[in-house]
PDB file of N, CA and C in Angstrom:
ATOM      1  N   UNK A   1     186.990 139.725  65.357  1.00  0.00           N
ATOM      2  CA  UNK A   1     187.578 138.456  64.960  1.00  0.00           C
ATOM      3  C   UNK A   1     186.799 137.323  65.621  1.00  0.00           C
ATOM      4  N   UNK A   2     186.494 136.095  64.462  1.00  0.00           N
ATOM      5  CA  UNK A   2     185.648 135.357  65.521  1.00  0.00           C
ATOM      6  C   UNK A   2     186.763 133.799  65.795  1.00  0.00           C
ATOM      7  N   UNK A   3     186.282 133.056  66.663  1.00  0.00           N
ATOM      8  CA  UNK A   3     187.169 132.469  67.436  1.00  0.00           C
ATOM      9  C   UNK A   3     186.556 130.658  67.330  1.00  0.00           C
ATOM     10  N   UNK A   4     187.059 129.874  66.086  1.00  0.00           N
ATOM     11  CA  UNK A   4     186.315 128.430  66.169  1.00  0.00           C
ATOM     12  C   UNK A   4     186.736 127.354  66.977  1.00  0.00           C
ATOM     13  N   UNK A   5     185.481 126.924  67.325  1.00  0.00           N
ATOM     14  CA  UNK A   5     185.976 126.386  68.592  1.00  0.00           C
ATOM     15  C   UNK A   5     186.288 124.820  68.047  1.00  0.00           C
ATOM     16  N   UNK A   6     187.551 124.159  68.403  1.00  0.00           N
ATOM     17  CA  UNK A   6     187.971 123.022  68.209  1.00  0.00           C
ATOM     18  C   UNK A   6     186.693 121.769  69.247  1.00  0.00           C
ATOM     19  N   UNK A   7     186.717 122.341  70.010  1.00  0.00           N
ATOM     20  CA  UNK A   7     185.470 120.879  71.004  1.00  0.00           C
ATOM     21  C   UNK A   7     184.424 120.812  70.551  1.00  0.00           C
ATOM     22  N   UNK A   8     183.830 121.918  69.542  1.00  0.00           N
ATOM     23  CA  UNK A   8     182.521 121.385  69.198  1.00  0.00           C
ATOM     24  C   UNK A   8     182.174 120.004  68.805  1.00  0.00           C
ATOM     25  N   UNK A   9     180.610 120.090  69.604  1.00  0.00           N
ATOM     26  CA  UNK A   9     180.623 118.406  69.246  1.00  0.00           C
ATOM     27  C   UNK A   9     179.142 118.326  67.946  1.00  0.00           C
ATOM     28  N   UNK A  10     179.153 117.772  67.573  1.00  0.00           N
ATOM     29  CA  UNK A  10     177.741 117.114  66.083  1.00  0.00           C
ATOM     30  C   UNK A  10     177.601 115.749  65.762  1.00  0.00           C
ATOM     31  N   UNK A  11     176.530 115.556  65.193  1.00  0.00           N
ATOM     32  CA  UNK A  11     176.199 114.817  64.911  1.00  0.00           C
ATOM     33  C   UNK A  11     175.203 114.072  66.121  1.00  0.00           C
ATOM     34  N   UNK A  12     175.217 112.569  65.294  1.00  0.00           N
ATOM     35  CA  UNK A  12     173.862 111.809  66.438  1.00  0.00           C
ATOM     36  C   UNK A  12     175.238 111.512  67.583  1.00  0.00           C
ATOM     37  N   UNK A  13     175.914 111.067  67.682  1.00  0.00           N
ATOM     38  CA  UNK A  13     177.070 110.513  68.638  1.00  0.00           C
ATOM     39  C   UNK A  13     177.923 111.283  69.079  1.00  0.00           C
ATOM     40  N   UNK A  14     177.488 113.173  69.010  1.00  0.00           N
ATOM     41  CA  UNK A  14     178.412 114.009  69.365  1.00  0.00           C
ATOM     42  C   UNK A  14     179.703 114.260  69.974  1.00  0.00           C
ATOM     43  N   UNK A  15     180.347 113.115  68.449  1.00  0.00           N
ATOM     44  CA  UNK A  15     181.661 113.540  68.217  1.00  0.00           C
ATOM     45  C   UNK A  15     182.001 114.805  67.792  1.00  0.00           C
ATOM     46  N   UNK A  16     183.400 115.218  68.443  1.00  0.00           N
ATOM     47  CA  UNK A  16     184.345 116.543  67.938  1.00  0.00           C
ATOM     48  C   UNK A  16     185.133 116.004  66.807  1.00  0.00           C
ATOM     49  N   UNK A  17     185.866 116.977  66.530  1.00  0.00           N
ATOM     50  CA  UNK A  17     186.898 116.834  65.420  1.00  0.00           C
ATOM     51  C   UNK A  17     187.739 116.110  65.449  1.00  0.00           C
ATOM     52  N   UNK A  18     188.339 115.718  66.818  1.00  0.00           N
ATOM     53  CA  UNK A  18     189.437 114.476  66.706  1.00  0.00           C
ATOM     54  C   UNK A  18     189.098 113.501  66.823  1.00  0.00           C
ATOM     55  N   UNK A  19     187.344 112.944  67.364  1.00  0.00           N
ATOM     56  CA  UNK A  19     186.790 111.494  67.380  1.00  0.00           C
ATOM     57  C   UNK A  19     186.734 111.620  65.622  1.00  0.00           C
ATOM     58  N   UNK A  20     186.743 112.100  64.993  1.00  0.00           N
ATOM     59  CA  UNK A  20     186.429 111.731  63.867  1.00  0.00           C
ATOM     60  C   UNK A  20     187.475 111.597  63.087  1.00  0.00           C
ATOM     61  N   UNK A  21     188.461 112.152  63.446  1.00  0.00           N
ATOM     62  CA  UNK A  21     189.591 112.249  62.442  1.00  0.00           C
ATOM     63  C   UNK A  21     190.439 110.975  63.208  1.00  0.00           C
ATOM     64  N   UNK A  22     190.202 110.258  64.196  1.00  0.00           N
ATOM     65  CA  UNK A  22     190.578 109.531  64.835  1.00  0.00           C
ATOM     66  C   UNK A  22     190.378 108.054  64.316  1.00  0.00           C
ATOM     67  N   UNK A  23     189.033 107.971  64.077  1.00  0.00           N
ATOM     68  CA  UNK A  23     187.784 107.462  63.470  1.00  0.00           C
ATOM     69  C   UNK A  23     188.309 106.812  62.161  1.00  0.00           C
ATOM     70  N   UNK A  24     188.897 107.812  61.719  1.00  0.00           N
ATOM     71  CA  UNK A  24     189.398 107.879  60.025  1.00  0.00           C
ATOM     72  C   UNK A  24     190.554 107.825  59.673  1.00  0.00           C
ATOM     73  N   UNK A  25     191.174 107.070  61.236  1.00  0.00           N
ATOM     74  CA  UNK A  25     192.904 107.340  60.834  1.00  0.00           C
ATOM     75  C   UNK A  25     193.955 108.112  60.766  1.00  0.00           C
ATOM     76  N   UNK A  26     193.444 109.382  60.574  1.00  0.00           N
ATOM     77  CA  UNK A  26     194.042 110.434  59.904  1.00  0.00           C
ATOM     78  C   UNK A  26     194.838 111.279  60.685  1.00  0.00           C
ATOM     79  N   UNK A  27     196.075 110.160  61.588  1.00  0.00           N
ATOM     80  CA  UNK A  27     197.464 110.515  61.850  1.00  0.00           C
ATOM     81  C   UNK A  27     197.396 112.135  62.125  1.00  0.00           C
ATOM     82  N   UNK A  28     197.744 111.915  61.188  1.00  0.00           N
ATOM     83  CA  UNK A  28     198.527 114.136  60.774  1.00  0.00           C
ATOM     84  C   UNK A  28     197.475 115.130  61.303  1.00  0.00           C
ATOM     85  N   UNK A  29     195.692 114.882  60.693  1.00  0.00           N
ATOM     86  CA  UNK A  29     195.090 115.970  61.075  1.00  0.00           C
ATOM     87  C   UNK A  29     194.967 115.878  62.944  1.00  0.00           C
ATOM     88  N   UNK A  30     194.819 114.694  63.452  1.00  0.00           N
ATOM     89  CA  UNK A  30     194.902 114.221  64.820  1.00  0.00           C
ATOM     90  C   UNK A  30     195.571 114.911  65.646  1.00  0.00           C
ATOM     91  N   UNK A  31     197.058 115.005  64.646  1.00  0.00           N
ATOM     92  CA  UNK A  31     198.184 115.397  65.208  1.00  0.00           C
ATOM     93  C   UNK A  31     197.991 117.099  65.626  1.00  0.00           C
ATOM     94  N   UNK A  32     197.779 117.538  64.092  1.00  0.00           N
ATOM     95  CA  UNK A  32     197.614 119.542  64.161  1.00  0.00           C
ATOM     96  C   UNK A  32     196.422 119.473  65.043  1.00  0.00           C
ATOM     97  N   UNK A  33     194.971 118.701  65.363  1.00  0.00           N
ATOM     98  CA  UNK A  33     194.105 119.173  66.702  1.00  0.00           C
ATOM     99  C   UNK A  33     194.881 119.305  67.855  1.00  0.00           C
ATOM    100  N   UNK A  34     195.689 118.227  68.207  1.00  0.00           N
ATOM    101  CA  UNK A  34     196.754 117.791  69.212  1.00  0.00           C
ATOM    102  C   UNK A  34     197.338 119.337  69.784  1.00  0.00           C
ATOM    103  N   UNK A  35     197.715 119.009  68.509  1.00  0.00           N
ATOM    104  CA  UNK A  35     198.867 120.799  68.741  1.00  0.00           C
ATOM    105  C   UNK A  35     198.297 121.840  69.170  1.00  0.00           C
ATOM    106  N   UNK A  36     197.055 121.811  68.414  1.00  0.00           N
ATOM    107  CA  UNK A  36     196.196 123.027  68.493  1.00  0.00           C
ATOM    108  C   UNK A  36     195.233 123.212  69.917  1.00  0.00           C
ATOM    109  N   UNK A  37     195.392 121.916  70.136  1.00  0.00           N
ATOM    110  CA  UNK A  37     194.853 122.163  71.838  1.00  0.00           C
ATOM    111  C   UNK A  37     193.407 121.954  72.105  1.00  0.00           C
ATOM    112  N   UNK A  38     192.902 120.998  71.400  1.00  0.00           N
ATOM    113  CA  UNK A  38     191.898 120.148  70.985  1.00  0.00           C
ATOM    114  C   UNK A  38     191.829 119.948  72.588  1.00  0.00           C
ATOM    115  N   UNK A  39     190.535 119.577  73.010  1.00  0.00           N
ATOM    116  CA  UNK A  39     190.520 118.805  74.445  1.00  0.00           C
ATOM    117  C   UNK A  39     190.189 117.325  74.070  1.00  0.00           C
ATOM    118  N   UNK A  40     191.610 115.980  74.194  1.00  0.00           N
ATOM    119  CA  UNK A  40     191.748 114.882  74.098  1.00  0.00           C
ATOM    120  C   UNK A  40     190.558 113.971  75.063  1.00  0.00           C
ATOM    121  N   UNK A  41     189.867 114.753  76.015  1.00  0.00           N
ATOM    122  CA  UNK A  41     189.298 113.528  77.310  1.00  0.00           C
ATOM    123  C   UNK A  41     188.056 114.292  77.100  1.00  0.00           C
ATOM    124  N   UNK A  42     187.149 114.730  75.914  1.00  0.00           N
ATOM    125  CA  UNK A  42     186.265 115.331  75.854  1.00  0.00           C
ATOM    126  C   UNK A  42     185.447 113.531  75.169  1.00  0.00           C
ATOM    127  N   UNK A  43     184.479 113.083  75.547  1.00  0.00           N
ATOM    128  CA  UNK A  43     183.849 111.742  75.682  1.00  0.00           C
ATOM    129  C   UNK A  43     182.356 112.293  74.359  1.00  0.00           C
ATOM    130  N   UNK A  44     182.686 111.438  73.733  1.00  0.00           N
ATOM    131  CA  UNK A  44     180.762 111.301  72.823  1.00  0.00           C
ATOM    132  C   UNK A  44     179.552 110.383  73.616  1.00  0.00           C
ATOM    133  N   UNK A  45     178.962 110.526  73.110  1.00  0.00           N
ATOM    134  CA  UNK A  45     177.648 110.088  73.755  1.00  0.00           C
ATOM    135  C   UNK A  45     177.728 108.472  74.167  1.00  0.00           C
ATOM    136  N   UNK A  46     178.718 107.778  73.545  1.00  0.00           N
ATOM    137  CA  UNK A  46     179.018 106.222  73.822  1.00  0.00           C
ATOM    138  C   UNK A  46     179.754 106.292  74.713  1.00  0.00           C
ATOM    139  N   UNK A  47     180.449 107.322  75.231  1.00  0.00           N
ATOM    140  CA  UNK A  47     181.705 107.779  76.687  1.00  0.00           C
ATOM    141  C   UNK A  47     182.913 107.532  76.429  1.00  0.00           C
ATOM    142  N   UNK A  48     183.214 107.478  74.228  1.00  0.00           N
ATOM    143  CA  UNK A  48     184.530 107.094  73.942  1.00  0.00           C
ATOM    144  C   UNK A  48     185.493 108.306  74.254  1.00  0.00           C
ATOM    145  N   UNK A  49     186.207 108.070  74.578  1.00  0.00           N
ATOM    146  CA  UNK A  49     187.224 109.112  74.331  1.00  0.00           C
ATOM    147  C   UNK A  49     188.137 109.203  72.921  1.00  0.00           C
ATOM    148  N   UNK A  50     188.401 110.133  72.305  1.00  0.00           N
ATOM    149  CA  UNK A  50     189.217 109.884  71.067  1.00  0.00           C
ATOM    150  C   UNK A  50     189.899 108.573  70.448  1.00  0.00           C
ATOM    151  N   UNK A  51     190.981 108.382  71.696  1.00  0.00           N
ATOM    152  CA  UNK A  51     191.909 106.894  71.055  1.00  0.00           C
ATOM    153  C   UNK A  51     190.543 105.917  71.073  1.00  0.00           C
ATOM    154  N   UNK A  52     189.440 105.672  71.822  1.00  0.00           N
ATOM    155  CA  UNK A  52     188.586 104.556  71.831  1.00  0.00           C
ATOM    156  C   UNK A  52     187.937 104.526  70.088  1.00  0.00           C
ATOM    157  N   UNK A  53     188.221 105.417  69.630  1.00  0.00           N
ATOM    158  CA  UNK A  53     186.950 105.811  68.075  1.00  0.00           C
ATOM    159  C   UNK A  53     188.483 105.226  66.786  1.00  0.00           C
ATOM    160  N   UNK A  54     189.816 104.653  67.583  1.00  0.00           N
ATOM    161  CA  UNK A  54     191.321 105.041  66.859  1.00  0.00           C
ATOM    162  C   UNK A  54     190.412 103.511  65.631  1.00  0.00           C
ATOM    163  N   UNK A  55     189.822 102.761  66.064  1.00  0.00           N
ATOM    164  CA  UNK A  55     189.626 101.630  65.405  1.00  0.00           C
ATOM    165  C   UNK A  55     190.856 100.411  65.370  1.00  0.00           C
ATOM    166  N   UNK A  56     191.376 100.199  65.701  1.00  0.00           N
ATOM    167  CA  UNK A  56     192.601  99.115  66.224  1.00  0.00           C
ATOM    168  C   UNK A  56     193.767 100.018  65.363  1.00  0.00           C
ATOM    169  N   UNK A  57     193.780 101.190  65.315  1.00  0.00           N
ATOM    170  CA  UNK A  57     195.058 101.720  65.053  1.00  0.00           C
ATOM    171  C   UNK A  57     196.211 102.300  65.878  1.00  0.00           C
ATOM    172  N   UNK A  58     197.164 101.478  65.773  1.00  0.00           N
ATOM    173  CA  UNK A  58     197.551 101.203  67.299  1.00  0.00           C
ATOM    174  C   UNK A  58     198.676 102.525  67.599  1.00  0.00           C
ATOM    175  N   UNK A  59     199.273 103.059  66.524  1.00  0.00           N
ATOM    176  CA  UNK A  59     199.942 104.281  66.202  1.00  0.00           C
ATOM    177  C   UNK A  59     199.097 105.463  66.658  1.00  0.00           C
ATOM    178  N   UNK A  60     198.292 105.340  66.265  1.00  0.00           N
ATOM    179  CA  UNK A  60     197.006 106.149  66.408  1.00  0.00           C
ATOM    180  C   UNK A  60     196.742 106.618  68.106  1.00  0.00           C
ATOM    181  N   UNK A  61     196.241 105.294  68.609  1.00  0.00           N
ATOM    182  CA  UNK A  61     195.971 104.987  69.709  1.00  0.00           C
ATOM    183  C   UNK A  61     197.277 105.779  70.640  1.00  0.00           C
ATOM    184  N   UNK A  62     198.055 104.806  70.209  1.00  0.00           N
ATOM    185  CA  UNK A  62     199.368 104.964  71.108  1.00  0.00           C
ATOM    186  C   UNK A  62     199.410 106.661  71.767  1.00  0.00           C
ATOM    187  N   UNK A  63     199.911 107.160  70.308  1.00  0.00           N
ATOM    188  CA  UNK A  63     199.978 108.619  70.384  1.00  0.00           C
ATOM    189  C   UNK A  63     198.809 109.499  70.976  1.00  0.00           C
ATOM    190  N   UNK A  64     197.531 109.178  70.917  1.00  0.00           N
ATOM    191  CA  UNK A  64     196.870 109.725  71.957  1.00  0.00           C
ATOM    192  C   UNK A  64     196.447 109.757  73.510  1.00  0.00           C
ATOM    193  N   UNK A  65     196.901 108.128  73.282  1.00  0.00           N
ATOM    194  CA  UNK A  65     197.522 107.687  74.838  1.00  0.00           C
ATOM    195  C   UNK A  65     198.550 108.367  75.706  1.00  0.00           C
ATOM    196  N   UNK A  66     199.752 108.930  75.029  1.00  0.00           N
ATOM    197  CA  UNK A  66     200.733 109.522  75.067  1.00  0.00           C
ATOM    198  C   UNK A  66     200.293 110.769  75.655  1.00  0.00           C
ATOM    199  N   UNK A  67     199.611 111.860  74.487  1.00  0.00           N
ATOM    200  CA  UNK A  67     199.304 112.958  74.672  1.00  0.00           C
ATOM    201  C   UNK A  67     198.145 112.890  75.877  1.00  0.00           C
ATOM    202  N   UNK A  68     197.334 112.114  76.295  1.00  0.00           N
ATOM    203  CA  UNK A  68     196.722 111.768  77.651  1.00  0.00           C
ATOM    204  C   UNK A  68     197.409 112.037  78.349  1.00  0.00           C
ATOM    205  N   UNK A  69     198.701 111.193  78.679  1.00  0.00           N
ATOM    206  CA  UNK A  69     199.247 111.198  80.282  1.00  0.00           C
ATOM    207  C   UNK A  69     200.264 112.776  79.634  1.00  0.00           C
ATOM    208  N   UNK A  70     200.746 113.348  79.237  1.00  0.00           N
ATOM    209  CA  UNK A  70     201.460 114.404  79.185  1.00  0.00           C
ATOM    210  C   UNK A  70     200.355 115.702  79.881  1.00  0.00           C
ATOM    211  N   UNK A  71     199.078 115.352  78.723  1.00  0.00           N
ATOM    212  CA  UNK A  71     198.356 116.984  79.365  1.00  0.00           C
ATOM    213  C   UNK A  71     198.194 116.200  81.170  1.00  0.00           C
ATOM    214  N   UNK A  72     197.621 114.992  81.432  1.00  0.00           N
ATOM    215  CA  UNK A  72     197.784 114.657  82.786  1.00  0.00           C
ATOM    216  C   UNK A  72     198.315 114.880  83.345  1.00  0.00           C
ATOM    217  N   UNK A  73     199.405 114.607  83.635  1.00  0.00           N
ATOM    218  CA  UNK A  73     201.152 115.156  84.195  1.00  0.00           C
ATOM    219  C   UNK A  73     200.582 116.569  84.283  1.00  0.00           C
ATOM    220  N   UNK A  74     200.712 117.134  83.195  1.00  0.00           N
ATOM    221  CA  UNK A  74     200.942 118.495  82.925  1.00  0.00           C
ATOM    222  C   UNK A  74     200.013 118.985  84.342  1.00  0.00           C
ATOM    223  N   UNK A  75     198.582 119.164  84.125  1.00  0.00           N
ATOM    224  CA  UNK A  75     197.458 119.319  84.871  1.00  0.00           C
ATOM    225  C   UNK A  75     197.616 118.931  86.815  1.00  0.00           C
ATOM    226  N   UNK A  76     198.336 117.702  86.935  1.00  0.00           N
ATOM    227  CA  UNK A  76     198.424 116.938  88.291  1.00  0.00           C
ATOM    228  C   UNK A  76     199.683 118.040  88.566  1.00  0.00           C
ATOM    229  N   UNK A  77     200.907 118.560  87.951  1.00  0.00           N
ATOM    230  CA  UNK A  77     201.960 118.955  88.314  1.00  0.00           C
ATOM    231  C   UNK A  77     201.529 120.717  88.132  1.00  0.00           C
ATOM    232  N   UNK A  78     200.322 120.904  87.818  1.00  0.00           N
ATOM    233  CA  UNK A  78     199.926 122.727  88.404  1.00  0.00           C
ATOM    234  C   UNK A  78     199.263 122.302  89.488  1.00  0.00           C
ATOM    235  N   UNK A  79     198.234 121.230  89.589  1.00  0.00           N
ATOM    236  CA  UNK A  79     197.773 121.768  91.226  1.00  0.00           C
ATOM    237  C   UNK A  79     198.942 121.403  92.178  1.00  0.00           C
ATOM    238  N   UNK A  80     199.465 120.291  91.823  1.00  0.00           N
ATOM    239  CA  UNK A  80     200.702 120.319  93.034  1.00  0.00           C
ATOM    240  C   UNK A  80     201.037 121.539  93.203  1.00  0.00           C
ATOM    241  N   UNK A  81     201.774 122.082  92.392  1.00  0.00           N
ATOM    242  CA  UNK A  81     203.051 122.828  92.487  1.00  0.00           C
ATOM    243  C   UNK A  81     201.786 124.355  93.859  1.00  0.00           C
ATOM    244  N   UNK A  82     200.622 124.392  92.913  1.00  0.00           N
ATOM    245  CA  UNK A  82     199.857 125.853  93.551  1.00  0.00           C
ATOM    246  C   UNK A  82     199.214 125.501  94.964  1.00  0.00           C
ATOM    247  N   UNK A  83     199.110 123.493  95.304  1.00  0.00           N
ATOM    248  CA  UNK A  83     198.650 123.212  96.577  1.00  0.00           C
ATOM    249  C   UNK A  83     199.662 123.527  97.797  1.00  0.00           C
ATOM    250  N   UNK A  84     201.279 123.213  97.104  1.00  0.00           N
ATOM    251  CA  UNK A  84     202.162 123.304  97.528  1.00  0.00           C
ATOM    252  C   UNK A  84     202.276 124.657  98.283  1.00  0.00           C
ATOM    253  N   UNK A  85     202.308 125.429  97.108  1.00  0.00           N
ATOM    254  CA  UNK A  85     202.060 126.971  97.266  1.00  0.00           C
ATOM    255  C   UNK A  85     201.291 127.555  98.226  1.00  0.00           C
ATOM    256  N   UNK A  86     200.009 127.395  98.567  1.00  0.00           N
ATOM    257  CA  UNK A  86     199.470 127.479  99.497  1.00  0.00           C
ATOM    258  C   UNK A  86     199.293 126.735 101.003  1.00  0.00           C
ATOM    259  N   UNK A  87     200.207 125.537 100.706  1.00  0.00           N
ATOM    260  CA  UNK A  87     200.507 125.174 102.324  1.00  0.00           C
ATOM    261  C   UNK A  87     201.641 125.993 103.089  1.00  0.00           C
ATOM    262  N   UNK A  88     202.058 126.621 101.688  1.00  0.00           N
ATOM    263  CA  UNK A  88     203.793 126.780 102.502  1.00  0.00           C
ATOM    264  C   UNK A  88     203.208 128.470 103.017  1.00  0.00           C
ATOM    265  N   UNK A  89     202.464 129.050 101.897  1.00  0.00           N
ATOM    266  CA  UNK A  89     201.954 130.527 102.078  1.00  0.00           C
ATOM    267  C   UNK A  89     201.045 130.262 103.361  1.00  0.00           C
ATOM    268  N   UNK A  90     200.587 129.561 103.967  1.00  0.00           N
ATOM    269  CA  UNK A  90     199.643 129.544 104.784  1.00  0.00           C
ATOM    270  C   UNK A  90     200.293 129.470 105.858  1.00  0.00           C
ATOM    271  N   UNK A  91     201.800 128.248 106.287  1.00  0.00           N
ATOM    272  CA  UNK A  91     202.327 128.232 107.265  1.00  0.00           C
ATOM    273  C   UNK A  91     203.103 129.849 107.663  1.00  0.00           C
ATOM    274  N   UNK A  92     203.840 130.323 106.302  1.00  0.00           N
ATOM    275  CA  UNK A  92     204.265 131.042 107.059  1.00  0.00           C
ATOM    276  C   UNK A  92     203.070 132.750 107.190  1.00  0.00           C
ATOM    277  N   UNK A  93     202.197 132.573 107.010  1.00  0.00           N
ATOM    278  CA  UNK A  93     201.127 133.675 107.472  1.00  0.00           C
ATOM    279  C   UNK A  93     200.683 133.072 109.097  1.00  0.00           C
ATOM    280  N   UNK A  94     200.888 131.984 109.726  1.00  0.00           N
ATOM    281  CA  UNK A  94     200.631 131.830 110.744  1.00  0.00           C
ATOM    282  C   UNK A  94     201.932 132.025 111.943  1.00  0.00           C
ATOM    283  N   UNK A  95     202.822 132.027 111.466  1.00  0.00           N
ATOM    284  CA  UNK A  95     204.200 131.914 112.260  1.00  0.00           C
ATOM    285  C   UNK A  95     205.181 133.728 112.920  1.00  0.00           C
TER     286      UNK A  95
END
C-alpha cells in the first residue's frame, strides 16, 4: 500500500496543498487537509505560512489561525505534561 504524502511541496514557490487551496479560497478542501493532518506551519519559499497565501480572506485566515494555536496548545501541553513527567520521575529516583 503506498502512502501520499499531504506536505509535499512543488512548484517555483514550493507550495503544499493547503498554500494553494488557501490561495484559492477553497474553505472546505482547506478544511479536509486540516482534518487530514496536513502540517499548517510548513512555510514556501517566501516563508508564508498557509493563512499568509488566505489572500484577505478573513474566514479563511481566521480558521487557520485557529487551527495554529490548537495544534500549538496541543504540542506545548505534550512536552509539559512529559517535562513534568520527568522532573517528578527523576525526584523520586533520587529520594
Amino acid at each position: 500500500m503506498e502512502v501520499f504524502d499531504l506536505n509535499i511541496t512543488g512548484g517555483a514557490q514550493q507550495w503544499t496543498a493547503v498554500h494553494l487551496a488557501a490561495h484559492g479560497g477553497f474553505f472546505q478542501i482547506v478544511r479536509d487537509l486540516v482534518t487530514a493532518g496536513v502540517d499548517i506551519f510548513m512555510r514556501n519559499l517566501s516563508n508564508q505560512l498557509p493563512r499568509h497565501c488566505a489572500k484577505g480572506n478573513y474566514i479563511l485566515t481566521k480558521f487557520l489561525k485557529l487551527a495554529e494555536m490548537s495544534r500549538a496548545k496541543a504540542t506545548y501541553s505534550n512536552y509539559q505534561i512529559h517535562n513534568q513527567y520527568e522532573l517528578l520521575h527523576n525526584v523520586t529516583k533520587k529520594q
